[in-house]
C-alpha atoms as a PDB file:
ATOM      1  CA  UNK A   1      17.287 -12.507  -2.520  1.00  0.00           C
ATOM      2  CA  UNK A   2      14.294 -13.468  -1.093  1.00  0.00           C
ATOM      3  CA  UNK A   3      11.532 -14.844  -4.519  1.00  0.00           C
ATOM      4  CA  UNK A   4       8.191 -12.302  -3.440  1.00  0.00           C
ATOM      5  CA  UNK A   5       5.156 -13.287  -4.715  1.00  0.00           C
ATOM      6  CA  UNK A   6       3.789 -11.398  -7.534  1.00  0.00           C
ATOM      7  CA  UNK A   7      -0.448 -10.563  -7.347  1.00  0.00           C
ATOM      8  CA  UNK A   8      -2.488 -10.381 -10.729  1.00  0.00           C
ATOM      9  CA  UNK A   9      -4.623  -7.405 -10.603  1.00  0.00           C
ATOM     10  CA  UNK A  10      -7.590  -7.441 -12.592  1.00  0.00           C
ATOM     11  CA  UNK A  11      -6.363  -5.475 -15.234  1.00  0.00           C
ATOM     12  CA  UNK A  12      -3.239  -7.839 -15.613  1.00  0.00           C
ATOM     13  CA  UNK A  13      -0.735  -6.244 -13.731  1.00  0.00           C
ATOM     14  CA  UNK A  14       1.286  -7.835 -11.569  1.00  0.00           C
ATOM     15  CA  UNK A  15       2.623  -6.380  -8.502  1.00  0.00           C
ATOM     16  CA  UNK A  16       4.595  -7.678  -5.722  1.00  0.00           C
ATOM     17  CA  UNK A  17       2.897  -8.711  -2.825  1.00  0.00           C
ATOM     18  CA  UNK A  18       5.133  -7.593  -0.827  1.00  0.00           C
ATOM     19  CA  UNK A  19       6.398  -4.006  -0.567  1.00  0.00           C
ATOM     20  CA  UNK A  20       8.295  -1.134   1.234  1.00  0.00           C
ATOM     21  CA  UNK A  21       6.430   1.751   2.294  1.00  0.00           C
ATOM     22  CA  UNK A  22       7.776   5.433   2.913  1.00  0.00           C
ATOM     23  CA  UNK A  23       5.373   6.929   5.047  1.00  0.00           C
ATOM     24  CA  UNK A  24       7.120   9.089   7.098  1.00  0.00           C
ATOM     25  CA  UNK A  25      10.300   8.988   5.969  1.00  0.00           C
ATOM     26  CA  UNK A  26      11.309  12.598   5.551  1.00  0.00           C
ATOM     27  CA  UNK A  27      12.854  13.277   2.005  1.00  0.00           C
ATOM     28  CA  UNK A  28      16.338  13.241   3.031  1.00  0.00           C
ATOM     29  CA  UNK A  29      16.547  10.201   4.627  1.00  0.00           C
ATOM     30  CA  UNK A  30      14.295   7.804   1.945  1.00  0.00           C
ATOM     31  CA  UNK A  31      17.416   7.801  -1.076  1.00  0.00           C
ATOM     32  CA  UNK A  32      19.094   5.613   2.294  1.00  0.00           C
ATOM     33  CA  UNK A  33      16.077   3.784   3.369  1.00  0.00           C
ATOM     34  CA  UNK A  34      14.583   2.760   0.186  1.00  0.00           C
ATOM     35  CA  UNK A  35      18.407   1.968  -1.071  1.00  0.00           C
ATOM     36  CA  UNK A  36      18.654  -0.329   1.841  1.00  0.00           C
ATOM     37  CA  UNK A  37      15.446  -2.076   0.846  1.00  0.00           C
ATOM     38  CA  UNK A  38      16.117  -2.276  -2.599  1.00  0.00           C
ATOM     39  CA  UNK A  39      19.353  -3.920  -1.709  1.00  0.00           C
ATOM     40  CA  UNK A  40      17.061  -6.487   0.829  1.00  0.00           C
ATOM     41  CA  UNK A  41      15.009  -7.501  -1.860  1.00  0.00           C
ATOM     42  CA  UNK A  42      11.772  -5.349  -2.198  1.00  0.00           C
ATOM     43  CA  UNK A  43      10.818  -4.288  -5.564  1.00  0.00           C
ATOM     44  CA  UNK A  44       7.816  -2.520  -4.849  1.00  0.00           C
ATOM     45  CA  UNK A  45       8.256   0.769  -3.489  1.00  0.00           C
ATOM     46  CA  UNK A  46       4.923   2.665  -2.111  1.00  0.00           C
ATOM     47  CA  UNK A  47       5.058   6.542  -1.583  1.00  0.00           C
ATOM     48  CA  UNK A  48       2.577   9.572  -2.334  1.00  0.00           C
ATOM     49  CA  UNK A  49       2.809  13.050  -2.940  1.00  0.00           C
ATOM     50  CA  UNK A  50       2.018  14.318   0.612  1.00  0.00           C
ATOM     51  CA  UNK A  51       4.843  12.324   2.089  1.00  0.00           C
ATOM     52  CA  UNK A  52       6.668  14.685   0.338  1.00  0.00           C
ATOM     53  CA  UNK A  53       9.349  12.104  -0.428  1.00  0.00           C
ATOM     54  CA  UNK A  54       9.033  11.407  -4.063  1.00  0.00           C
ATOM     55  CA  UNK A  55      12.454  13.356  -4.841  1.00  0.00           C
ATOM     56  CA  UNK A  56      14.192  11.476  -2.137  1.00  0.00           C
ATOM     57  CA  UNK A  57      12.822   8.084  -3.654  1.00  0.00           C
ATOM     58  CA  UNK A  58      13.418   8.725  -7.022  1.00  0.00           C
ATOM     59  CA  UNK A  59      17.098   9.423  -6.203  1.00  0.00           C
ATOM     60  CA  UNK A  60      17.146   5.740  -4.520  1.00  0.00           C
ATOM     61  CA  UNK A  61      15.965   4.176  -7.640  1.00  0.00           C
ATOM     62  CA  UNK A  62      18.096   6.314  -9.954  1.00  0.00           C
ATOM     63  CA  UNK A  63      20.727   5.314  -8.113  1.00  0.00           C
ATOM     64  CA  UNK A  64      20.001   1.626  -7.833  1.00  0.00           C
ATOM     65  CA  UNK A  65      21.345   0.665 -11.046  1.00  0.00           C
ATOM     66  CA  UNK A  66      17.925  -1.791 -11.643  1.00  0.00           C
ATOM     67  CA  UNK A  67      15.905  -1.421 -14.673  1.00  0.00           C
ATOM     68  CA  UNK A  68      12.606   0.372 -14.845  1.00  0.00           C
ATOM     69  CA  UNK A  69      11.122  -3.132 -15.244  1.00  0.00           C
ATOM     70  CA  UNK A  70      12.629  -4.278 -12.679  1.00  0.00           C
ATOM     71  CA  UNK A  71      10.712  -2.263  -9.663  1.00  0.00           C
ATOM     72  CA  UNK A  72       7.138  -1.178  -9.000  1.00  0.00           C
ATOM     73  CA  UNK A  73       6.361   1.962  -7.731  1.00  0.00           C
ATOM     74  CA  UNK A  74       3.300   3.339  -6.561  1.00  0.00           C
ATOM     75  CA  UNK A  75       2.405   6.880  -6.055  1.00  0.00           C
ATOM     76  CA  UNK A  76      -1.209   9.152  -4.854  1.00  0.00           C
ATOM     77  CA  UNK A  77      -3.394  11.934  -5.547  1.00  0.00           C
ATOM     78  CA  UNK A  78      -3.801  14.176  -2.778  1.00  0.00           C
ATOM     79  CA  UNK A  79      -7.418  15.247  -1.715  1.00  0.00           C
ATOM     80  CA  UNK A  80      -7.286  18.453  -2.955  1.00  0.00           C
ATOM     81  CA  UNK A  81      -6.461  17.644  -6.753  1.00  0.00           C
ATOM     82  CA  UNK A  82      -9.514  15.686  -7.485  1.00  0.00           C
ATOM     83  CA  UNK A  83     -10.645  17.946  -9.959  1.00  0.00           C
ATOM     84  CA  UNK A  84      -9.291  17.131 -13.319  1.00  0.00           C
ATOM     85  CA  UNK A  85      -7.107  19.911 -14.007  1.00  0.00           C
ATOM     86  CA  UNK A  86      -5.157  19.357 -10.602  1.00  0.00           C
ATOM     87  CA  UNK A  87      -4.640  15.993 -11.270  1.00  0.00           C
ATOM     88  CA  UNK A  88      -2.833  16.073 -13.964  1.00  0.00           C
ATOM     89  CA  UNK A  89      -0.577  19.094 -12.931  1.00  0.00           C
ATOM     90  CA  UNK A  90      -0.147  16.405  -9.331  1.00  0.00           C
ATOM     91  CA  UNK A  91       0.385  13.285 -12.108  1.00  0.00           C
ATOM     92  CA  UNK A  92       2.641  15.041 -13.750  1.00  0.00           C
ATOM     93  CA  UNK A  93       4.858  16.817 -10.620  1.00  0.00           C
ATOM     94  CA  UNK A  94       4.931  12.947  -8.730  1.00  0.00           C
ATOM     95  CA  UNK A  95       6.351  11.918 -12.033  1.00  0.00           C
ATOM     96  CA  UNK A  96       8.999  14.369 -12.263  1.00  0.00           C
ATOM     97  CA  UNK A  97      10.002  14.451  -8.844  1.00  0.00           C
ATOM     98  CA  UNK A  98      10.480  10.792  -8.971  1.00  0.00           C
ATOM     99  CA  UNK A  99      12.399  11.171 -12.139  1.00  0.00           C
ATOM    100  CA  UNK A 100       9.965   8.440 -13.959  1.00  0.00           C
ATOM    101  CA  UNK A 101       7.952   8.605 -17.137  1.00  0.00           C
ATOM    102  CA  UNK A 102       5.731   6.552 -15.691  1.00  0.00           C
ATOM    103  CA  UNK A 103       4.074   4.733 -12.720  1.00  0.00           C
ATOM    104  CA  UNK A 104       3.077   1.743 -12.096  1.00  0.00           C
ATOM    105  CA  UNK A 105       0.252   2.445  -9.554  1.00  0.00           C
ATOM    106  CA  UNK A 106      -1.516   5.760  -9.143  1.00  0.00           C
ATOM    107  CA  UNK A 107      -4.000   6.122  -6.512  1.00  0.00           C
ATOM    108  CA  UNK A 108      -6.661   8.340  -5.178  1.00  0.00           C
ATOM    109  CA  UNK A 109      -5.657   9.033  -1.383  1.00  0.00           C
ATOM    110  CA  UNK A 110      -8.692   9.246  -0.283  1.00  0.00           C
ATOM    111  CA  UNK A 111     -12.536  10.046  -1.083  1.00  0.00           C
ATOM    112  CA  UNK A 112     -12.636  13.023   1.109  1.00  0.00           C
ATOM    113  CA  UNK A 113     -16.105  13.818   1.048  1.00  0.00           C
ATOM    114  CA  UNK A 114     -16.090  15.572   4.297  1.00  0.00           C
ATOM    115  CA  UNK A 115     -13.973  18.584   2.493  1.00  0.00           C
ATOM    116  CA  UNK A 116     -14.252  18.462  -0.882  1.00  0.00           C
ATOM    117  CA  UNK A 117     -17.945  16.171  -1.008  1.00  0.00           C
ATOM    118  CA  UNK A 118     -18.310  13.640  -4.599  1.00  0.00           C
ATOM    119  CA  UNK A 119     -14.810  15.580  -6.630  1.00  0.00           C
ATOM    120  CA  UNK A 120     -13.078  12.584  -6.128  1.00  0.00           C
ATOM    121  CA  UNK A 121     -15.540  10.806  -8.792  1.00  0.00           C
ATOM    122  CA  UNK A 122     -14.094  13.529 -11.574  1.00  0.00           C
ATOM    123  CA  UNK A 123     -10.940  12.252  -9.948  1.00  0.00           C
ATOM    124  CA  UNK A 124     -11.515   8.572 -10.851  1.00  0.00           C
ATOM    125  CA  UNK A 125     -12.526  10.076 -14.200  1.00  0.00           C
ATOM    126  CA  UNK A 126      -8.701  11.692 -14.918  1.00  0.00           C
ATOM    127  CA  UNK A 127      -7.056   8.608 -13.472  1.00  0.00           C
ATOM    128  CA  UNK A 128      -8.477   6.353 -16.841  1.00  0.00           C
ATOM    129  CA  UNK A 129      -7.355   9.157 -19.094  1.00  0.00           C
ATOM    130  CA  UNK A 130      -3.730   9.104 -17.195  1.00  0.00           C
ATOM    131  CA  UNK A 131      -4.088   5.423 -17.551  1.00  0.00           C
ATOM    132  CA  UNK A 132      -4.870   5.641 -21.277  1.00  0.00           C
ATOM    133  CA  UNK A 133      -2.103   7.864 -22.159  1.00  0.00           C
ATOM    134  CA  UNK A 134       0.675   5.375 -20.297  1.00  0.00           C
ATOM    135  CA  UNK A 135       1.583   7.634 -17.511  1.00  0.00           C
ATOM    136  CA  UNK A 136       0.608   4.888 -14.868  1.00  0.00           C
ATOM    137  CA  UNK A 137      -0.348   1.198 -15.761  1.00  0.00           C
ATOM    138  CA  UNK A 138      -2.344   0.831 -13.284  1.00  0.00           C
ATOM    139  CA  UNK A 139      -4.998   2.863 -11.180  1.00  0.00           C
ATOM    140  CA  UNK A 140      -7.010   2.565  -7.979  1.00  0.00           C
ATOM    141  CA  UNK A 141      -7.843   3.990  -4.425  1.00  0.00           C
ATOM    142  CA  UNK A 142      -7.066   4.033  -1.278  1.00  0.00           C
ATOM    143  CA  UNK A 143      -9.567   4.469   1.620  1.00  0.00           C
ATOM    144  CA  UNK A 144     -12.714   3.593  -0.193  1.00  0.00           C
ATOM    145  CA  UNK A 145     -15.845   2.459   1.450  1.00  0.00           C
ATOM    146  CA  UNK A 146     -18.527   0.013  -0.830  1.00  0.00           C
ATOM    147  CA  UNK A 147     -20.400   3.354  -1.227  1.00  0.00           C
ATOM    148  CA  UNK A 148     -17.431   5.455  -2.317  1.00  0.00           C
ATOM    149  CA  UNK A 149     -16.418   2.115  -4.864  1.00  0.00           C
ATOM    150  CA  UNK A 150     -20.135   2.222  -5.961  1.00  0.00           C
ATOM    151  CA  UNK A 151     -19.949   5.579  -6.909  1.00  0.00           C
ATOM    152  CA  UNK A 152     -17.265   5.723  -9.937  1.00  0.00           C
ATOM    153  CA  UNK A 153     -18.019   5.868 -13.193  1.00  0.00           C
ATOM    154  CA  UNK A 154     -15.941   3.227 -15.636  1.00  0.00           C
ATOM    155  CA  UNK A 155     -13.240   0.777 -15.175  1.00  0.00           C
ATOM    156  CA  UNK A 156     -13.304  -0.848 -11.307  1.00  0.00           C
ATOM    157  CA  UNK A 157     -10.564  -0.361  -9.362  1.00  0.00           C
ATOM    158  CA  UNK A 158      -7.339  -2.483  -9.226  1.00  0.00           C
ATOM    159  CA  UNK A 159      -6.311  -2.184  -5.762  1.00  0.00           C
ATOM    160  CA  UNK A 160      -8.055  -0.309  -2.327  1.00  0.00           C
ATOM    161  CA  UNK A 161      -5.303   0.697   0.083  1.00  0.00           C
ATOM    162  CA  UNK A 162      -6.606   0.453   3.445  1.00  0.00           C
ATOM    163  CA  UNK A 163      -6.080   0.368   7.389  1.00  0.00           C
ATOM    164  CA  UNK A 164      -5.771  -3.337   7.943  1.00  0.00           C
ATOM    165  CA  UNK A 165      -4.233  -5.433  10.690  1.00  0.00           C
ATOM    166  CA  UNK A 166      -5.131  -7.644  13.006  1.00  0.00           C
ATOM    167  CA  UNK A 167      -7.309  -5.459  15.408  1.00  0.00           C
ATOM    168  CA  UNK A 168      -9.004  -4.126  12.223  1.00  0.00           C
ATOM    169  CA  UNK A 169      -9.488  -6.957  10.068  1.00  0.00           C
ATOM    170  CA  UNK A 170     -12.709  -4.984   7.982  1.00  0.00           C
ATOM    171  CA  UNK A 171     -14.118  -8.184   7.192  1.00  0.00           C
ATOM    172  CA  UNK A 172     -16.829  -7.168   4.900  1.00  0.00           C
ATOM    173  CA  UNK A 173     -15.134  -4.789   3.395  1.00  0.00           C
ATOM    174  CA  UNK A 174     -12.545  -7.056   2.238  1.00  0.00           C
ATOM    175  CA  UNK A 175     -15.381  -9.815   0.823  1.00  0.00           C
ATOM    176  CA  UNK A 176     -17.312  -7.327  -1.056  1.00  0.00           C
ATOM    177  CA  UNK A 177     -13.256  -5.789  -2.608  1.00  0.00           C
ATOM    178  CA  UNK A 178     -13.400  -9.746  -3.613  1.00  0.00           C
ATOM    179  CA  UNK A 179     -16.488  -9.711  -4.874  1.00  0.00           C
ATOM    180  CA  UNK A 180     -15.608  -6.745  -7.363  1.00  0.00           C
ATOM    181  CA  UNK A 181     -11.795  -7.981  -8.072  1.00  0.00           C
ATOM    182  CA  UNK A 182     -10.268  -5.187  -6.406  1.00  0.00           C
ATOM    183  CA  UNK A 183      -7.074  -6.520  -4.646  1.00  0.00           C
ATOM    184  CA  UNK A 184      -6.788  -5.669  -0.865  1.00  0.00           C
ATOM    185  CA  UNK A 185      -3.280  -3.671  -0.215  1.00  0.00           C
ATOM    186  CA  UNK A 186      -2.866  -3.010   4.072  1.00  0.00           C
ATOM    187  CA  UNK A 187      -1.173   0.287   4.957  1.00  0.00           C
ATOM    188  CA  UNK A 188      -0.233   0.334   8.684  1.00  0.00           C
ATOM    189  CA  UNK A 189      -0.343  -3.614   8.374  1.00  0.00           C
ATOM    190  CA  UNK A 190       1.338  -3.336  12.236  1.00  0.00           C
ATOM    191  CA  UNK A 191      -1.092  -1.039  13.289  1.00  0.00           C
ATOM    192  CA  UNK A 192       1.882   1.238  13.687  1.00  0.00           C
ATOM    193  CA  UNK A 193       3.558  -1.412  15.829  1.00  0.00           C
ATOM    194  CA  UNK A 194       0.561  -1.710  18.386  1.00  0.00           C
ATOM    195  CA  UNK A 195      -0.331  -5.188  17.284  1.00  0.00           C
ATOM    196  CA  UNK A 196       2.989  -6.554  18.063  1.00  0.00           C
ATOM    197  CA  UNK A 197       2.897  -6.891  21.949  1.00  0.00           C
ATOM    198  CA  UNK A 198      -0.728  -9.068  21.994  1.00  0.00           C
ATOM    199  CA  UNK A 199       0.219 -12.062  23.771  1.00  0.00           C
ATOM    200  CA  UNK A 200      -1.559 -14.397  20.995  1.00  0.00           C
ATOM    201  CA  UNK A 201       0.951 -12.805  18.608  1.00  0.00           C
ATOM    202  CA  UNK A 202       3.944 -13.204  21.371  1.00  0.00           C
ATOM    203  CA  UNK A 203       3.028 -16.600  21.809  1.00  0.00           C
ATOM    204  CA  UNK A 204       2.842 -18.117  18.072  1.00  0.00           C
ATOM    205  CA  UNK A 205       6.299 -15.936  17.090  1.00  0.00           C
ATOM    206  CA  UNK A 206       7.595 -17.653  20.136  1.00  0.00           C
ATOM    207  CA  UNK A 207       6.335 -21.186  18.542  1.00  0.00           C
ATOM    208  CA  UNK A 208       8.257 -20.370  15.430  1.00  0.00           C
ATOM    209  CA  UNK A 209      11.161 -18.768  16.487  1.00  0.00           C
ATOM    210  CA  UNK A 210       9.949 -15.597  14.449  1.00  0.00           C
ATOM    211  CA  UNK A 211       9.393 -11.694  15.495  1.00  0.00           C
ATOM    212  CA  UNK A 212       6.226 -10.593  15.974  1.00  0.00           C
ATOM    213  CA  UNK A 213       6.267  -8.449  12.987  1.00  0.00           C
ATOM    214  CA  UNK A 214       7.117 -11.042  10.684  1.00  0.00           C
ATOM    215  CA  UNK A 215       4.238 -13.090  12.225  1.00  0.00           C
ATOM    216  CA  UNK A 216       1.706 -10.698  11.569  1.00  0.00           C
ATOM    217  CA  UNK A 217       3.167 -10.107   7.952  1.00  0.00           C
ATOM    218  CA  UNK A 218       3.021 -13.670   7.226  1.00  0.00           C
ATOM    219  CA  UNK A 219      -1.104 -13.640   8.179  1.00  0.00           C
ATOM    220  CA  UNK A 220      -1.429 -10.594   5.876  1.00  0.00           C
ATOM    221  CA  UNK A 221       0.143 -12.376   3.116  1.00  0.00           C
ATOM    222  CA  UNK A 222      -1.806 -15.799   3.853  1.00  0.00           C
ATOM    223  CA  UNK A 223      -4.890 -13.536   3.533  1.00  0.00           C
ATOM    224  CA  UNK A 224      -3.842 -12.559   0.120  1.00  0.00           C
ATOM    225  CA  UNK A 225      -3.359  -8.633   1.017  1.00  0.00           C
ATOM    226  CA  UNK A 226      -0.668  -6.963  -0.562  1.00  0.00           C
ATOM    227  CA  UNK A 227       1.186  -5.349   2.513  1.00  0.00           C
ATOM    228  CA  UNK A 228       3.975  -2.315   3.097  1.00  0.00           C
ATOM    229  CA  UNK A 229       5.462  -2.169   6.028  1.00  0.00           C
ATOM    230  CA  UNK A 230       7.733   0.711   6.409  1.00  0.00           C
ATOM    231  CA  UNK A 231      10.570   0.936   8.853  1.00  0.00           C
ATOM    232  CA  UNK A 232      14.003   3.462   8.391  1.00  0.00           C
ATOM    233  CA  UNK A 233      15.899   0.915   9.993  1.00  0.00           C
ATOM    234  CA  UNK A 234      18.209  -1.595   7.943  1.00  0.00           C
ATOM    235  CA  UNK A 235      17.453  -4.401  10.579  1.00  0.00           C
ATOM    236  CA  UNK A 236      14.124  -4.575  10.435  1.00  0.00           C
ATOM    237  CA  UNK A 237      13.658  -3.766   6.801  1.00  0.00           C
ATOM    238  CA  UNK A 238      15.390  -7.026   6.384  1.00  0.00           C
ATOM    239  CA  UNK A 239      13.364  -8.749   9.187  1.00  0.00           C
ATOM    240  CA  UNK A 240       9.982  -7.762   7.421  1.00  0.00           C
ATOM    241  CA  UNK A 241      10.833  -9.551   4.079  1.00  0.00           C
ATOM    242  CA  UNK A 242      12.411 -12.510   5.682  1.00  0.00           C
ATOM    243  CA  UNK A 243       8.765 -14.078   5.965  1.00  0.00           C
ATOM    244  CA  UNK A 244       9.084 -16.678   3.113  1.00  0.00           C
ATOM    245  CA  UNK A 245      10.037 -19.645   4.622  1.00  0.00           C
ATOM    246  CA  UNK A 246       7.386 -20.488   7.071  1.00  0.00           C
ATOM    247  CA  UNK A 247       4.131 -20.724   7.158  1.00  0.00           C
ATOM    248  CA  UNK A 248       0.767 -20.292   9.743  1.00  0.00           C
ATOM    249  CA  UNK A 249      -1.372 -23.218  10.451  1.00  0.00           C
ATOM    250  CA  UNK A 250      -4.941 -22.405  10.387  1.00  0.00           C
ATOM    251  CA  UNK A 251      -5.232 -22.757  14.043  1.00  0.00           C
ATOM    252  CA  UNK A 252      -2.797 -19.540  14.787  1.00  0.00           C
ATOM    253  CA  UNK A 253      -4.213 -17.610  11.254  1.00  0.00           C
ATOM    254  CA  UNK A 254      -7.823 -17.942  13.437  1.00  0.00           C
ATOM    255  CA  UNK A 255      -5.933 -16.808  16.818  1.00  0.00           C
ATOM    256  CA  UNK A 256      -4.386 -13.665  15.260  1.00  0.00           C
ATOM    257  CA  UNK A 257      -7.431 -13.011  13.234  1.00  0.00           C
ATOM    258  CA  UNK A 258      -9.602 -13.452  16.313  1.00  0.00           C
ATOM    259  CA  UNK A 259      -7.613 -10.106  17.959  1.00  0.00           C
ATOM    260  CA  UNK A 260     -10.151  -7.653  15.682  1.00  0.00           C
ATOM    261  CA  UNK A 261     -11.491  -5.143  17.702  1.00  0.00           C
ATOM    262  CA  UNK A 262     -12.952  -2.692  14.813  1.00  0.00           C
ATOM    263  CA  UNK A 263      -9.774  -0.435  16.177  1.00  0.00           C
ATOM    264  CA  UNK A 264      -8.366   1.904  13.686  1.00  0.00           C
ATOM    265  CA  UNK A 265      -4.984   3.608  14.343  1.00  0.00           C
ATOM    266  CA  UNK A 266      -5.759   6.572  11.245  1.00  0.00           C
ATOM    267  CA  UNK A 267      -8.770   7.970  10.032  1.00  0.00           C
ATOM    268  CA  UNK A 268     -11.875   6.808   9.364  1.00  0.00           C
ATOM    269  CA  UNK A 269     -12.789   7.077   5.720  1.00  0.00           C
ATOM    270  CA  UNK A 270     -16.295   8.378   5.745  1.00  0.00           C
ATOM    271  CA  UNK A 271     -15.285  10.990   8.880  1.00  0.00           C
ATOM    272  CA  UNK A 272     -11.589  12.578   7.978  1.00  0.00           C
ATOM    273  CA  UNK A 273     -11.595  16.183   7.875  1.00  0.00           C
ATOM    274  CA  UNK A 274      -8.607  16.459   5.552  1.00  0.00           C
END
């Protein structure tokens, strides 16, 4: 099994750089996927209640015969539960879909401001009490903007979940997460696979006898994100965590860093209708 390195978040959590996401995986088919990555190695396991997968996950780690300890799972609020009441019914419903007494990451999807305009500040509000009372040990966010970050009232966020790759790098956005502490975790760290035929990234997995998806993994880890790729099949699940025995130089880190083009593949925070 490959050794994945752990982060420290700033409220002394560790998680595993490294993990499998389930976005998209219908329910019925994630007990097989996230058993197959289990059995690769992962140990972080990254889902939310509008996949509507948490059932199909839980079974996977029920099954698993690991101990609680032994896996990190992290889990969202959807938009329209920011108000405190709703939050803790959605808390509580991830929680028992999963089969879990606790989590080990709760997140706020996203700010939403569009549709429901500052709730998701109440929202940050309910996560500390969850927090408090040991139903996750950690909590952050996930599509947050400096403003959105500025906003919130209390602790600072371990972790923002956002759109990263290498043809949207956010630069500043990932300084200023460094300047508050707030680890940077990529979702669609592929860019939903578009990344993978830029000839920069063709030619450097060609260098190193690698694929170009464990190329661009490798520059997400050398940055320091923590990254879930997601992929239903057993081949490449294995492929994506077989990235610890090589390493970039700093000449092809700049070359695949250089490929930014501001170029999102999902929403944009401060626009989505949802």
């Amino acid at each position: 099994m490959p050794e994945i390195p752990q982060t420290t978040l700033n409220d002394g959590v560790t998680i595993p750089q490294l993990g499998f996401g389930t976005y998209l995986i219908p329910d019925d088919e994630a007990p097989a996927a996230v058993a197959t990555a289990l059995g690769a190695g992962y140990r972080h396991i990254d889902t939310a209640s509008i996949y509507d997968n948490e059932r199909g996950v839980g079974r996977a780690l029920a099954a698993s015969g690991l101990a609680r300890d032994e896996y990190f799972v992290t889990t969202k609020l959807w938009n329209d539960a920011h108000r405190p009441s709703r939050a803790r019914v959605s808390i509580n419903a991830s929680l028992e879909r999963l089969g879990l007494d606790y989590v080990d990451l709760y997140l706020i999807h996203w700010p939403a401001t569009v549709k429901y305009g500052d709730a998701y500040i109440e929202a940050w509000d309910a996560l500390q009490e969850f927090k408090r009372e040991g139903l996750t040990r950690s909590i952050g966010v996930s599509n947050f903007n400096a403003e959105h970050l500025d906003a919130l009232r209390g602790e600072t966020p371990s972790v923002d979940q956002i759109e990263l790759h290498p043809r949207l790098v956010q630069p500043g956005l990932c300084a200023e997460l460094g300047r508050r502490g707030v680890a940077v975790e990529a979702w669609s760290p592929l860019g939903r696979a578009s990344v993978l035929d830029e000839p920069a990234i063709a030619r450097i997995a060609a260098e190193l006898d690698r694929t170009p998806a464990q190329v661009v993994i490798r520059w997400h880890l050398q940055r320091g994100h923590i990254v879930i790729p997601k992929s239903v099949h057993a081949g490449r699940i294995a492929e994506n965590i077989d990235v610890f025995d090589f390493t970039l130089t700093d000449a092809q880190m700049a070359a695949i860093t250089g490929l930014d083009r501001a170029e999102r593949t999902g929403s944009d925070p401060v626009t989505a209708p949802f």
